[in-house]
Protein backbone atom coordinates (compact mmCIF):
# COMPACT_ATOMS: atom_id res chain seq x y z
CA UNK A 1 156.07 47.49 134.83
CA UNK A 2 158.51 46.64 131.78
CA UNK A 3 158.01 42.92 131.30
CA UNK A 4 154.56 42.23 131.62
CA UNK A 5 155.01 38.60 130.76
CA UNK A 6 157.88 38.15 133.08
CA UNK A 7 157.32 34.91 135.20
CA UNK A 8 157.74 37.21 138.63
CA UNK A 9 154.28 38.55 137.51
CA UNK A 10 152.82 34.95 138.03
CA UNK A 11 152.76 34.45 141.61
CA UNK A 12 150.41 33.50 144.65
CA UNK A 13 149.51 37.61 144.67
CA UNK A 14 148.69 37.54 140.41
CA UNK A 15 146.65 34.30 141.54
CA UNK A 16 142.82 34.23 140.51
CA UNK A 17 140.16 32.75 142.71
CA UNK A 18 136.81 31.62 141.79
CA UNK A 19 134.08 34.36 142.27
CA UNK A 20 131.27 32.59 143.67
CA UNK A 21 129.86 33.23 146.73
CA UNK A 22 129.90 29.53 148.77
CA UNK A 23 126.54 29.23 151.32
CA UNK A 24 129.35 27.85 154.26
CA UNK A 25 127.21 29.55 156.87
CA UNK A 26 124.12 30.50 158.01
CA UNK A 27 124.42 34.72 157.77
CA UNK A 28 126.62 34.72 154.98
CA UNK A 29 125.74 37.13 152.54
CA UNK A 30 126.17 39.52 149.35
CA UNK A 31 124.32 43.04 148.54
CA UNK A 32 124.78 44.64 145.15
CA UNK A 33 123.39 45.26 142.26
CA UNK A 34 121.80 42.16 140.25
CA UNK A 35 123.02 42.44 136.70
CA UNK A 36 123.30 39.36 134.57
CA UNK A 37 121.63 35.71 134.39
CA UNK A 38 123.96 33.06 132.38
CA UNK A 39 121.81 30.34 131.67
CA UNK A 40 122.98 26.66 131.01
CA UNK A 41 126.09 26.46 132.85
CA UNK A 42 127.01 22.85 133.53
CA UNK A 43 128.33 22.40 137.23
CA UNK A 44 128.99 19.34 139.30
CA UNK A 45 125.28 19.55 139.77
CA UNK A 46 124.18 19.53 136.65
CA UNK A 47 123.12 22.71 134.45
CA UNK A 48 122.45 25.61 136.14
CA UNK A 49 121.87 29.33 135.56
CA UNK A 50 124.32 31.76 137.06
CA UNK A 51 123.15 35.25 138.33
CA UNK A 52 125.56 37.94 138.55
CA UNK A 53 126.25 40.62 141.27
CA UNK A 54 128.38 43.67 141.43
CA UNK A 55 128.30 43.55 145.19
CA UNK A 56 128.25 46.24 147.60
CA UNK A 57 128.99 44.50 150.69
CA UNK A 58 128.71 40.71 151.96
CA UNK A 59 130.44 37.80 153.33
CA UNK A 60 130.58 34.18 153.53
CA UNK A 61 132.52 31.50 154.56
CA UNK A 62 134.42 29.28 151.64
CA UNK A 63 133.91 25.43 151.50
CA UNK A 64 136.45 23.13 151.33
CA UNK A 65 135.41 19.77 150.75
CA UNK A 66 131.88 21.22 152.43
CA UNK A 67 133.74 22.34 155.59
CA UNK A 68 133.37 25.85 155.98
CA UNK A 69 136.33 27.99 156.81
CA UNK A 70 136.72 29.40 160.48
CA UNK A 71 136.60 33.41 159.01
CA UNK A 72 135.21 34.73 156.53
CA UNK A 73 136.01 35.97 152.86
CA UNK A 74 134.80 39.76 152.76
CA UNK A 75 133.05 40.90 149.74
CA UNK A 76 134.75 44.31 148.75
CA UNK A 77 132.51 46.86 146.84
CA UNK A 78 132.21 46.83 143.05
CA UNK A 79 133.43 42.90 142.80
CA UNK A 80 131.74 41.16 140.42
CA UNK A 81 130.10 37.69 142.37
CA UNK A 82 128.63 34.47 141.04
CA UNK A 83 125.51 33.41 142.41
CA UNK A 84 123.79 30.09 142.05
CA UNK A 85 121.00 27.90 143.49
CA UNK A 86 118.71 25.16 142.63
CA UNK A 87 115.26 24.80 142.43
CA UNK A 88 111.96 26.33 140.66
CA UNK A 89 111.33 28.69 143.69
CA UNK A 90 114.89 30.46 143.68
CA UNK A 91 115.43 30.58 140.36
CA UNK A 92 111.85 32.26 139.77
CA UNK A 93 112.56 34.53 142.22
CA UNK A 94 115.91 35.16 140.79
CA UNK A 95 114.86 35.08 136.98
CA UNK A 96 112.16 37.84 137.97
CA UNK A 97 115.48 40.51 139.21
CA UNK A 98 115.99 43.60 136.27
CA UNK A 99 119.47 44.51 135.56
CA UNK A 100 120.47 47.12 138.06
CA UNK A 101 117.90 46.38 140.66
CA UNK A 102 119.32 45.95 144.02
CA UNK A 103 118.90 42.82 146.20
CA UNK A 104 120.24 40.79 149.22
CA UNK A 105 120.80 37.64 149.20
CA UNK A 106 121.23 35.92 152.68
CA UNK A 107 122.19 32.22 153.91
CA UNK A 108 119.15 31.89 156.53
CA UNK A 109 118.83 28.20 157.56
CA UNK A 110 119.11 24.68 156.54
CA UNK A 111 116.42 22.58 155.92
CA UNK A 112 116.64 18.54 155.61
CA UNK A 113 116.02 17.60 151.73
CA UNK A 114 115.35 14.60 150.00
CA UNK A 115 118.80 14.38 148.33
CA UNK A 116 120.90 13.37 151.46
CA UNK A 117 122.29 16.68 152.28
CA UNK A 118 120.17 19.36 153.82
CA UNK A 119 118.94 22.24 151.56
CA UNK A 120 120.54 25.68 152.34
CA UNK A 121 117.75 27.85 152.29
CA UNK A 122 118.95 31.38 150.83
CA UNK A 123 116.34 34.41 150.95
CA UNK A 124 116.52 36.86 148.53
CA UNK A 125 115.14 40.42 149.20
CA UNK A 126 114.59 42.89 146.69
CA UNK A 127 113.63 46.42 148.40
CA UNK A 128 111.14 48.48 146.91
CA UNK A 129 110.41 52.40 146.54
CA UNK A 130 107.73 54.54 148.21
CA UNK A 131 106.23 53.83 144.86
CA UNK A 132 105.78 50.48 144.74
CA UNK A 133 108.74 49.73 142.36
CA UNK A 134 111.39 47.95 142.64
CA UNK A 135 114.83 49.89 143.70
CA UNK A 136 117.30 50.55 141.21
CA UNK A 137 120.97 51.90 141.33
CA UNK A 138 120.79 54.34 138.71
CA UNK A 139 124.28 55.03 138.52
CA UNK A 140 125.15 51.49 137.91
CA UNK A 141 122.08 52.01 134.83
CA UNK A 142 123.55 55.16 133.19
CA UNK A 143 127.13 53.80 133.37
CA UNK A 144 125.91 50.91 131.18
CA UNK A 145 126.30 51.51 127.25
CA UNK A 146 122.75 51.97 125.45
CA UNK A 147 121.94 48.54 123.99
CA UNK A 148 123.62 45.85 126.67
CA UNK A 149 120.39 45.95 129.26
């Protein structure tokens, strides 16, 4: 490529979408490795905290104007995802996550809430070792320079 700011480079294809996974239905999902928390991130919901996950696999179904589309997106390995949720109980659970530890994080059910819409209900599971401890993709660790973690 010659002209790299040549307008043919800014198309539908050079487009940028939003990396966030959206809840649209129950099942949808991401696995990866957790690897960042961004705390303080104002939303249309008010401040939130933002947790980060080079994913492995997943999928969900986008929202448009909270109508979930009919297929869904696939989650291609080594994309970086937005993740974020409300609530003491998630973000506890989420706040407790190392960098590099490897979770799941899966749409299970909706529950009714006292804000009007029901409450998506996402489960997050963080496997453990024969040891006890939680799993950790060690190549993801050593690839990361000394001093970021």
């Amino acid at each position: 490529m010659e002209n790299f700011f040549n307008d043919s480079n800014f198309n539908e294809s050079s487009e940028m979408s939003s990396m966030t996974v959206d809840w649209g239905k129950v099942e949808d999902f991401i696995v990866g490795t957790f690897v960042r928390t961004r705390r303080g991130i104002k939303t249309q919901f008010g401040t939130n905290s933002i947790y980060e996950i080079e994913a492995e696999k997943g999928s969900f179904h986008k929202l448009t104007k909270k109508v979930p589309a009919k297929t869904p997106t696939d989650i291609n390995k080594g994309d970086l995802y937005g993740v974020w949720g409300r609530g003491d109980i998630f973000d506890g659970q989420m706040n407790s996550l190392k960098p590099g530890q490897i979770v799941k994080l899966m749409y299970v059910e909706d529950k009714p809430s006292t804000m009007g819409n029901d409450a998506k209900i996402i489960k997050i599971y963080a496997p453990r070792g024969n040891d006890g401890k939680a799993l950790m993709n060690e190549v993801w660790l050593e690839s990361q320079p000394l001093g970021d973690l």
